[in-house]
Protein backbone atom coordinates (compact mmCIF):
# COMPACT_ATOMS: atom_id res chain seq x y z
CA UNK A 1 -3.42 45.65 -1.01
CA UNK A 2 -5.34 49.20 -0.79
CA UNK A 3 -5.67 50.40 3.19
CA UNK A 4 -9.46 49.81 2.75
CA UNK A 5 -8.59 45.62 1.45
CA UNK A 6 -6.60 45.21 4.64
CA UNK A 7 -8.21 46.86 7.18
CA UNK A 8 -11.21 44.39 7.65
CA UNK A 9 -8.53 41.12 7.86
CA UNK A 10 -9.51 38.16 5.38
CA UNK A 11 -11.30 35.49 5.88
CA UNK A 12 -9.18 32.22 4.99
CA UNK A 13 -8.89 28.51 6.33
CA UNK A 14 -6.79 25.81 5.07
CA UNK A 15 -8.96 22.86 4.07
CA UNK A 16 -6.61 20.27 3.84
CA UNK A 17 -7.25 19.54 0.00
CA UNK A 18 -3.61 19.73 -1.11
CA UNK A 19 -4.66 21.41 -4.21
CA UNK A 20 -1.55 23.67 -4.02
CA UNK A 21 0.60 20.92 -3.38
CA UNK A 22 -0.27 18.89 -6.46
CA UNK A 23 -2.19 17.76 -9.63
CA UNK A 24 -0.43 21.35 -11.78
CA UNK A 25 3.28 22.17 -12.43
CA UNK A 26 4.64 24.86 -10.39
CA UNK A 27 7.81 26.21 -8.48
CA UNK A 28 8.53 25.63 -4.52
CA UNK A 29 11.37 27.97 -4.87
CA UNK A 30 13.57 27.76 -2.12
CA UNK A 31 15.38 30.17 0.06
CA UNK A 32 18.45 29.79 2.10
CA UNK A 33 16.65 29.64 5.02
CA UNK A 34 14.03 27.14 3.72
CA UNK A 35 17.02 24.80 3.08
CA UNK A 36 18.59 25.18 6.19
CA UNK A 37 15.47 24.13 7.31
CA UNK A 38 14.78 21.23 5.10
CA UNK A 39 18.26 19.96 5.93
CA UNK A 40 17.65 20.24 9.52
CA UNK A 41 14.83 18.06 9.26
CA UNK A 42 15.94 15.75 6.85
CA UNK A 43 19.18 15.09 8.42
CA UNK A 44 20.86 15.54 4.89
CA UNK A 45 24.20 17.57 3.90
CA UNK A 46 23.51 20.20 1.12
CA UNK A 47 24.53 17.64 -1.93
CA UNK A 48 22.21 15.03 -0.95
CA UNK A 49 19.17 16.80 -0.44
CA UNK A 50 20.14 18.72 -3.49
CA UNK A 51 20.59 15.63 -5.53
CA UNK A 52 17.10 13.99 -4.30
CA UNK A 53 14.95 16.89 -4.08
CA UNK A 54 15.74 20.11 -6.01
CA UNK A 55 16.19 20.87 -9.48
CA UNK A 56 17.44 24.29 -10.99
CA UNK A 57 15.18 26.79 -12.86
CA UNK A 58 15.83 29.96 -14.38
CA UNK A 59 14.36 33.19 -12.94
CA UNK A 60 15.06 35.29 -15.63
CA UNK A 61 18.22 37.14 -14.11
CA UNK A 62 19.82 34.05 -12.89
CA UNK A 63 18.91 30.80 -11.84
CA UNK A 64 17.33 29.11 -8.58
CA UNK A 65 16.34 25.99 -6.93
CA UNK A 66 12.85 24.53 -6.63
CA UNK A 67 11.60 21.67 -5.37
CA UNK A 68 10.99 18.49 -7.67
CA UNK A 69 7.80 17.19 -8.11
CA UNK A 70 6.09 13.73 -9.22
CA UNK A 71 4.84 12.56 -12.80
CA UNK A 72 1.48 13.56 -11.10
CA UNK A 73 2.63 16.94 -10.12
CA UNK A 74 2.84 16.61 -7.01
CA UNK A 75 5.29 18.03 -4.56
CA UNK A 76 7.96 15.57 -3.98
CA UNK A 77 7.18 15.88 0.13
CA UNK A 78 3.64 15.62 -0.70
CA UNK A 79 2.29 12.32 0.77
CA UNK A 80 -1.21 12.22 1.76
CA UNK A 81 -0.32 15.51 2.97
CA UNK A 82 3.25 17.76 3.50
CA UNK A 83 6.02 15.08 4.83
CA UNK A 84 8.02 17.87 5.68
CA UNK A 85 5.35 20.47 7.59
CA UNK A 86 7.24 21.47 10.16
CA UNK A 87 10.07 22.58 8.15
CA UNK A 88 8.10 23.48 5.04
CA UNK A 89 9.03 26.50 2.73
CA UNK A 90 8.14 29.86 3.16
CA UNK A 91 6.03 29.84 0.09
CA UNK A 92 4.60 27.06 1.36
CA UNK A 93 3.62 28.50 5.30
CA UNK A 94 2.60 31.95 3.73
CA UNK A 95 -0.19 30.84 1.26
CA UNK A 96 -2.12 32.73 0.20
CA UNK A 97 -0.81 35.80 1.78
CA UNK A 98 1.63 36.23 -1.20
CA UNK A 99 2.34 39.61 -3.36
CA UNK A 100 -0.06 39.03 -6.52
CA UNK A 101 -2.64 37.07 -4.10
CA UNK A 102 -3.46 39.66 -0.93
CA UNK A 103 -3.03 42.37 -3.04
CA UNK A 104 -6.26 43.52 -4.27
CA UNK A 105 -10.23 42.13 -4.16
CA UNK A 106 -9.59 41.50 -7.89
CA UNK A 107 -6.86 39.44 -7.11
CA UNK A 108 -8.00 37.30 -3.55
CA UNK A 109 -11.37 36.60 -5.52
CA UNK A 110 -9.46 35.31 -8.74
CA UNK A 111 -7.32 33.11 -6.31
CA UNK A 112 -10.18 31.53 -4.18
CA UNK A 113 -11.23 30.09 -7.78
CA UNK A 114 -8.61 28.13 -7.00
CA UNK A 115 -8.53 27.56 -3.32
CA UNK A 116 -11.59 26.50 -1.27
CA UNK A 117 -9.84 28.26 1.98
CA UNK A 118 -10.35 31.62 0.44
CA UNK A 119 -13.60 33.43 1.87
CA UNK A 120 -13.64 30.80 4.75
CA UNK A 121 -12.87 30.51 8.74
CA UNK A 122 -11.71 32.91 10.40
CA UNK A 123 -10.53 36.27 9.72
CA UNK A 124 -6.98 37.16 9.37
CA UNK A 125 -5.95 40.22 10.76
CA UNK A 126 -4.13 42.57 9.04
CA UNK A 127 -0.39 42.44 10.83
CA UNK A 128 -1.33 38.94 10.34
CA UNK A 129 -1.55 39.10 6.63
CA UNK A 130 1.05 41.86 6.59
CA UNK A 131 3.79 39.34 8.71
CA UNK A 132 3.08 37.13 6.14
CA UNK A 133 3.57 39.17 3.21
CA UNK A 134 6.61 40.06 4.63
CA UNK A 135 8.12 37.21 5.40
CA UNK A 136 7.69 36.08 1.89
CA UNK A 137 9.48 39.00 0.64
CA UNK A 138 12.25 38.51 3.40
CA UNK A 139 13.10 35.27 2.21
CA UNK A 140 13.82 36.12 -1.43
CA UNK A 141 14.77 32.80 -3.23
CA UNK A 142 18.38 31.69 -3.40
CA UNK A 143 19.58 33.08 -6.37
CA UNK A 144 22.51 31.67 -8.19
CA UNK A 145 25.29 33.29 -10.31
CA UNK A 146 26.32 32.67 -13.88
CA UNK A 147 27.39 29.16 -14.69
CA UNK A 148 27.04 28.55 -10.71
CA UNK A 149 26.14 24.93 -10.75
CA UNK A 150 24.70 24.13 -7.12
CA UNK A 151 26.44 20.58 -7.32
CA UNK A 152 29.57 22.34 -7.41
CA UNK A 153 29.59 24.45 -4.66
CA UNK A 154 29.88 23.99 -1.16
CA UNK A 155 26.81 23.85 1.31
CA UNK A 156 28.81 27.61 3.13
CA UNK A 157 28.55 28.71 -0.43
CA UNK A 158 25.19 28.07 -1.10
CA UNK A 159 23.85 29.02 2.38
CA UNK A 160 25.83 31.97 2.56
CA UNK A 161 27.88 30.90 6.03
C-alpha cells in the first residue's frame, strides 16, 4: 500500500455472503498455528483432522496443507456459514487485508468486484489494516520438506513442538 492508500483507513464490512468461502476453487492454506487451533476446537489429534479435512498442495518450493472443500466448492467448515469461526484460519480472519488485496487502489477496487464488503461500513484504520497484514505474513503456511508426507509424521513434527 502507498502512505497516501493507508493513511485514510478503508472502508470494509463483512456481509455475510460467504462468497469467499464457496461456489470457486481455492486454497485455505494452513499454518501451524491455524492447526493448533483447529485441533483445539475440534477436539482431534493431528492424523484425524488431517485425514478428514486437509489435503496437500504444492507451493512451488515445497508442499503445504489446505483445507478440503465440497463438490460445490465450498469450504469443508462452511455450513450456512464458518462451523469453525472461532478458530478459523488466519487467511480466513484477515480478509481482505491480505498482500496483493490492501496493497494498492488498483488492487482493493479489482477485489471489491468480488466482495460486496469492499467500499462499505466502517473505516478501518490503518494499524488496523497494518495488524492484519501482518499477521498474515506472521503466520506463513506450514511448509513441508521433500517427500515429507504429513500422514507420516508426528503431530510435534508437524507443529514444530
Amino acid at each position: 500500500m502507498s502512505d497516501a492508500f493507508r493513511n485514510g483507513g478503508l472502508p470494509f464490512e463483512c456481509t455475510r455472503c460467504s462468497d469467499c468461502c464457496r461456489h470457486e476453487p481455492g486454497l485455505v492454506l494452513l499454518s501451524r498455528s491455524d492447526i493448533r487451533r483447529l485441533l483445539g476446537a475440534l477436539g482431534l489429534d493431528f492424523r484425524g483432522f488431517y485425514a478428514k479435512y486437509c489435503r496437500v498442495v504444492s507451493l512451488g518450493g515445497g508442499t503445504g496443507l489446505s483445507l478440503r472443500e465440497t463438490e460445490r466448492f465450498d469450504c469443508i467448515f462452511w455450513k450456512n456459514g464458518c462451523s469453525v469461526y472461532d478458530a478459523r484460519p488466519v487467511q480466513c480472519r484477515t480478509y481482505p487485508f491480505w498482500p496483493g488485496v490492501a496493497d494498492s487502489r488498483e488492487d482493493w477496487i479489482r477485489e471489491s468486484r468480488r466482495c460486496p464488503g469492499i467500499g462499505r461500513g466502517p473505516v478501518r484504520s490503518r494499524s488496523e489494516i497494518e495488524e492484519a497484514l501482518w499477521e498474515y505474513r506472521r503466520n506463513a503456511p506450514l511448509l513441508l520438506g521433500p517427500g515429507e508426507a504429513p500422514e507420516s509424521l508426528d503431530e510435534d513434527t508437524i507443529l514444530g513442538g
